[in-house]
N, C-alpha and C. Protein backbone atom coordinates (compact mmCIF):
# COMPACT_ATOMS: atom_id res chain seq x y z
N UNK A 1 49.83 108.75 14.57
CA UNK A 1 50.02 107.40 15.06
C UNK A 1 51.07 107.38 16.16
N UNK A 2 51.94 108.13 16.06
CA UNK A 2 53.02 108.27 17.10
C UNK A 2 53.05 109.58 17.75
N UNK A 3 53.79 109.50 18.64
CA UNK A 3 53.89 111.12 19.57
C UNK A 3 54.87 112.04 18.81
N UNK A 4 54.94 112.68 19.05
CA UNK A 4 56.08 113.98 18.68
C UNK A 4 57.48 113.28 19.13
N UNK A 5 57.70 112.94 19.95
CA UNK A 5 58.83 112.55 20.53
C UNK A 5 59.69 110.76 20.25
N UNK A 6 58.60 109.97 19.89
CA UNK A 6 58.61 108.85 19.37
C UNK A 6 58.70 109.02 17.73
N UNK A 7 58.28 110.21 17.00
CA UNK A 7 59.02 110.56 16.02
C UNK A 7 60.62 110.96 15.73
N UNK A 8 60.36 111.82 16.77
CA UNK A 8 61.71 111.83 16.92
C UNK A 8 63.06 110.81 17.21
N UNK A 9 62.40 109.93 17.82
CA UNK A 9 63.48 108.51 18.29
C UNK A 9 63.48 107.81 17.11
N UNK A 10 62.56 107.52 16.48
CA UNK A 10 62.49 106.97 14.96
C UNK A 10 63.00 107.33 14.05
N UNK A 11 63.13 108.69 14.15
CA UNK A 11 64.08 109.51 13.11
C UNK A 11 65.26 109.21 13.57
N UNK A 12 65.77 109.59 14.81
CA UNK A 12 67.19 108.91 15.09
C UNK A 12 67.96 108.21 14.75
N UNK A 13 66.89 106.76 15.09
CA UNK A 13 66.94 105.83 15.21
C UNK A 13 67.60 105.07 13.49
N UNK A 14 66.75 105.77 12.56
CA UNK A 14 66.61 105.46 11.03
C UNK A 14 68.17 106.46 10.51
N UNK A 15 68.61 107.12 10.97
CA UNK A 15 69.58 108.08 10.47
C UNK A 15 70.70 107.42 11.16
N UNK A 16 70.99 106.79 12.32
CA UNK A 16 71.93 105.43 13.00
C UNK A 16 72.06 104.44 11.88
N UNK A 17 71.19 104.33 12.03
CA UNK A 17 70.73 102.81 10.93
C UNK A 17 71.41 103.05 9.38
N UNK A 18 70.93 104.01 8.27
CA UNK A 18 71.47 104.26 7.42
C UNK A 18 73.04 104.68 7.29
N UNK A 19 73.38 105.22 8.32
CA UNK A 19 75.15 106.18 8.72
C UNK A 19 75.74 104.60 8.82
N UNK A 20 74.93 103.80 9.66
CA UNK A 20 75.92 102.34 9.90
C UNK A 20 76.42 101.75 7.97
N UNK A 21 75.28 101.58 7.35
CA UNK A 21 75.83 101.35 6.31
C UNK A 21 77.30 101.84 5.30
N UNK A 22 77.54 102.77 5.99
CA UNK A 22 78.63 103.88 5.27
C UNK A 22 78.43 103.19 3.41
N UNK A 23 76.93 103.73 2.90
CA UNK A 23 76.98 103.49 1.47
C UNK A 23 77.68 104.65 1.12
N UNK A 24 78.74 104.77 0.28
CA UNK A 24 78.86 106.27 -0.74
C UNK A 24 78.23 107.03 -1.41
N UNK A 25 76.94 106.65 -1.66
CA UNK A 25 76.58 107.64 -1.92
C UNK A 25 75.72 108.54 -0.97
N UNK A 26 75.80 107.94 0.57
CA UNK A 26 75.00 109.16 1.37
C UNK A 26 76.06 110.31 1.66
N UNK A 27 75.20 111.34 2.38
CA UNK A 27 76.03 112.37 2.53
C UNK A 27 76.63 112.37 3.68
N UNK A 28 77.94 113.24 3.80
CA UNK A 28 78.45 113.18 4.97
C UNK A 28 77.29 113.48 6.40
N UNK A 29 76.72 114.78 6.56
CA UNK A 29 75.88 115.59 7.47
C UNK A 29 74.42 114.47 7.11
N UNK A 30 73.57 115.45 7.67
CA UNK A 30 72.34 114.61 7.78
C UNK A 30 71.74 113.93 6.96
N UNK A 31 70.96 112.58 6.86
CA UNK A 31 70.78 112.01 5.62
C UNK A 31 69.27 112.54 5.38
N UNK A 32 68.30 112.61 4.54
CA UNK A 32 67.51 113.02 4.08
C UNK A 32 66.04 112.24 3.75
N UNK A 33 65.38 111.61 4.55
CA UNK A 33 64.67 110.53 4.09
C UNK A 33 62.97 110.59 4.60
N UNK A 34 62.24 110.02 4.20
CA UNK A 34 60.78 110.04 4.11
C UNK A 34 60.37 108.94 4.65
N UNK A 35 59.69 108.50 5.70
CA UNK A 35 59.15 107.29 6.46
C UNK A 35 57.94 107.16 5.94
N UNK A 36 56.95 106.28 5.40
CA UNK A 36 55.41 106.41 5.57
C UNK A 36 55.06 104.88 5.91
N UNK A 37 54.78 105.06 7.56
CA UNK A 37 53.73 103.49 8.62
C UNK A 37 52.81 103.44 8.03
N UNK A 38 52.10 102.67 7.69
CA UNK A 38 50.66 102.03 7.50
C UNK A 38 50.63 101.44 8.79
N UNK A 39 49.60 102.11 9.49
CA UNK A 39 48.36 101.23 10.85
C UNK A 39 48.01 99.95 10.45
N UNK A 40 46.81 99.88 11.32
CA UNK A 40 46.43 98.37 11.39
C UNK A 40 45.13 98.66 10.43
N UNK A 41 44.47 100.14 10.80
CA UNK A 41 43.63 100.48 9.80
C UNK A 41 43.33 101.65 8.73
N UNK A 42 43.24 101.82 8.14
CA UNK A 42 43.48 102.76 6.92
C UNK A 42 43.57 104.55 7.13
N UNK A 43 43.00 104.59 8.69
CA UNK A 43 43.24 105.75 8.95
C UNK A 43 44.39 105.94 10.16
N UNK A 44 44.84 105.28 10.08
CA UNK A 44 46.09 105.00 11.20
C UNK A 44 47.47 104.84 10.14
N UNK A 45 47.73 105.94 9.86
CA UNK A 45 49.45 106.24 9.64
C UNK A 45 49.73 107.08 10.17
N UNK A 46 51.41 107.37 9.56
CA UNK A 46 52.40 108.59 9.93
C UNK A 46 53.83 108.77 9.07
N UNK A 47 53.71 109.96 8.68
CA UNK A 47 55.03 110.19 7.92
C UNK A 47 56.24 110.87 8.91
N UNK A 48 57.11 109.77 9.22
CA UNK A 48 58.20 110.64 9.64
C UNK A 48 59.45 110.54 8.51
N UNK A 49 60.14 112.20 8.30
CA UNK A 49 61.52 112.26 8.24
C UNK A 49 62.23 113.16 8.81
N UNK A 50 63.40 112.99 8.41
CA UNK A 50 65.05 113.31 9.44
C UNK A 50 64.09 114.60 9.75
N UNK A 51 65.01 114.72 11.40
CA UNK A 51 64.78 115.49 12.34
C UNK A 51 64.76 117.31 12.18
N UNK A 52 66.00 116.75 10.79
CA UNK A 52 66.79 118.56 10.49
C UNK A 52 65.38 118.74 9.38
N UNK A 53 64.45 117.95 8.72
CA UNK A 53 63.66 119.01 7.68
C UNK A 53 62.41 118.92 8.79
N UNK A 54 62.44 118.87 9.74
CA UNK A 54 61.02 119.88 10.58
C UNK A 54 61.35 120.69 11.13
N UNK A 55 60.74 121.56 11.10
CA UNK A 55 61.03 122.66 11.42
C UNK A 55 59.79 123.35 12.89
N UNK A 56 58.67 123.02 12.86
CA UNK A 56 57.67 123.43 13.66
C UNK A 56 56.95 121.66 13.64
N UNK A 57 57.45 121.17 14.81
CA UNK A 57 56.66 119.65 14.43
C UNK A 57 55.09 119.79 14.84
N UNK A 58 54.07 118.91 14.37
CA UNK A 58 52.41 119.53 14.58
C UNK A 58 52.25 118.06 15.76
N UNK A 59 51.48 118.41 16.68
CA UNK A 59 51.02 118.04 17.78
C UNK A 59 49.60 117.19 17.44
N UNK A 60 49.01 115.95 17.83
CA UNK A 60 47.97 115.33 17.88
C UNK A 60 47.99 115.11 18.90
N UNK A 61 46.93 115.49 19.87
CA UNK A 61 46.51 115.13 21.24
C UNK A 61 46.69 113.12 21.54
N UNK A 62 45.37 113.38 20.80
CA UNK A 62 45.36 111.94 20.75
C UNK A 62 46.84 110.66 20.80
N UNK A 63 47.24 111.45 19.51
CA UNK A 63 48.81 110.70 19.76
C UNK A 63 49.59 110.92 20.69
N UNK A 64 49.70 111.75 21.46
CA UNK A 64 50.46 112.10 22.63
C UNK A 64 50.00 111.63 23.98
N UNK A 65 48.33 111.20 23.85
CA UNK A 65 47.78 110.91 25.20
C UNK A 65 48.49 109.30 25.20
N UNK A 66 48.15 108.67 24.06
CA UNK A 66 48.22 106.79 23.49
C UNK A 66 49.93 106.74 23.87
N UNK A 67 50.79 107.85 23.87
CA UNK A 67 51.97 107.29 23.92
C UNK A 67 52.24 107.69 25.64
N UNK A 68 51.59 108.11 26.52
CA UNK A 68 51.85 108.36 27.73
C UNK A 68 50.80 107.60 28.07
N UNK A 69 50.36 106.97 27.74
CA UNK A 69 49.33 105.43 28.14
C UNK A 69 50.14 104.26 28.33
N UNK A 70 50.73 103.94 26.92
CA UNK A 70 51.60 103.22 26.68
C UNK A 70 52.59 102.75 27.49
N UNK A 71 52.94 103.86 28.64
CA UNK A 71 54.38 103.85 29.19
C UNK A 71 55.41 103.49 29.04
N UNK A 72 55.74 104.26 28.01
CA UNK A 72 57.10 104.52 27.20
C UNK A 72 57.63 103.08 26.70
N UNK A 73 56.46 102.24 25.82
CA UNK A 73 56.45 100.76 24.92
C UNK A 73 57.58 101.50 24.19
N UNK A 74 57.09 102.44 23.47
CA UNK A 74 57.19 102.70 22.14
C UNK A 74 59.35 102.99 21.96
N UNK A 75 59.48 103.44 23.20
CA UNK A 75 60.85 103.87 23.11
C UNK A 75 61.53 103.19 23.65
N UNK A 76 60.83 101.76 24.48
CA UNK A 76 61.65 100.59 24.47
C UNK A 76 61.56 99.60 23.42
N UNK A 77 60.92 100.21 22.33
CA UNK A 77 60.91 99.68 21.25
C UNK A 77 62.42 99.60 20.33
N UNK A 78 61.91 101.44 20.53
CA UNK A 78 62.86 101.78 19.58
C UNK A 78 64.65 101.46 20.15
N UNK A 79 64.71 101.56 21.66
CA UNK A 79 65.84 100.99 21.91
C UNK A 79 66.46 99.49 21.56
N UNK A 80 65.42 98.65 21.47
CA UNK A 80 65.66 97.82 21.19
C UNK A 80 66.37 97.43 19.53
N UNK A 81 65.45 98.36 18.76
CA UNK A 81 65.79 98.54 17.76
C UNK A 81 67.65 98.81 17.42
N UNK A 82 67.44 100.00 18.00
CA UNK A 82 69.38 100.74 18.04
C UNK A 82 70.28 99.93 18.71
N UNK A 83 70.14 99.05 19.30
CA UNK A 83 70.52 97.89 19.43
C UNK A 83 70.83 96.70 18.76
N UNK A 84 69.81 96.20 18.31
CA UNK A 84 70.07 95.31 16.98
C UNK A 84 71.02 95.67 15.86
N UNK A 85 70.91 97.07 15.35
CA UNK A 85 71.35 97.08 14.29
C UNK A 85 72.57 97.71 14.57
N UNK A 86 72.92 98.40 15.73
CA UNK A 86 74.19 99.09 15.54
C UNK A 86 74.78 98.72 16.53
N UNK A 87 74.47 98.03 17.57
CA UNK A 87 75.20 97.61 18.70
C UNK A 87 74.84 98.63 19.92
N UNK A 88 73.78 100.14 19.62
CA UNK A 88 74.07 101.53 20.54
C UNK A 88 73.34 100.29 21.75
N UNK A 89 73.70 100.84 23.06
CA UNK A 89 73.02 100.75 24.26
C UNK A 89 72.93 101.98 25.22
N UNK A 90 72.01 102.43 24.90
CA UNK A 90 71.71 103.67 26.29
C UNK A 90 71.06 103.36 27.71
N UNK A 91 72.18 103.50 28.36
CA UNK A 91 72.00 103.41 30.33
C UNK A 91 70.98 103.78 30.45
N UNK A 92 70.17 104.50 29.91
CA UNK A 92 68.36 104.66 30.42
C UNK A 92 67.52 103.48 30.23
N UNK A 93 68.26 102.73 29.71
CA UNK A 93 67.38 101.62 29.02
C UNK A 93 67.85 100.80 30.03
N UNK A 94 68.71 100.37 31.08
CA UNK A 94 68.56 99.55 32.10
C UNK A 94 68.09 99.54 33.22
C-alpha cells in the first residue's frame, strides 16, 4: 500500500509520536511496535514497524510506481502529521 520509503517516514513518524509521550514504561533506545492499515479494499493493506526490526525491506513495484505518481502526497502527509503532534517542522517542507 505504501512505498518503501513512506514506510519509512511512518515509522519515524510513529516512534516521534510515542518518545513525545515520555510514558515509563517505554524504553529508552528504539521503541518496538507493529502498524497494520486497512485500505479502502480488503486487499489493500500494510504492516509497518520501527525501522531498527527490518532488516532487508521487500519492494512492490506497484507501490513504488503509486507513490512517485502521487508526487510526494504521501510525505506531505506525513509532515503534516510530525507537526501536529510534536511541533517537528522540516525546511523541506517549505
Amino acid at each position: 500500500m505504501f512505498s518503501s520509503q513512506q514506510k519509512r517516514d511512518i515509522s519515524d513518524a510513529v516512534q516521534k509520536i510515542l518518545k513525545v509521550t515520555e510514558h515509563p514504561e517505554l524504553p529508552e533506545g528504539e521503541i518496538t511496535f507493529r502498524l497494520h492499515v486497512g485500505g479502502a479494499d480488503s486487499w489493500s493493506w500494510a504492516d509497518i514497524c520501527n525501522n531498527g526490526a527490518v532488516g532487508s525491506p521487500g519492494v512492490n513495484p506497484h507501490n513504488e510506481l503509486m507513490a512517485k505518481l502521487s508526487k510526494g502526497e504521501g510525505t506531505s502527509l506525513i509532515s503534516r502529521a510530525k507537526k501536529l503532534v510534536t511541533g517537528f517542522h522540516d525546511e523541506r517542507d517549505s
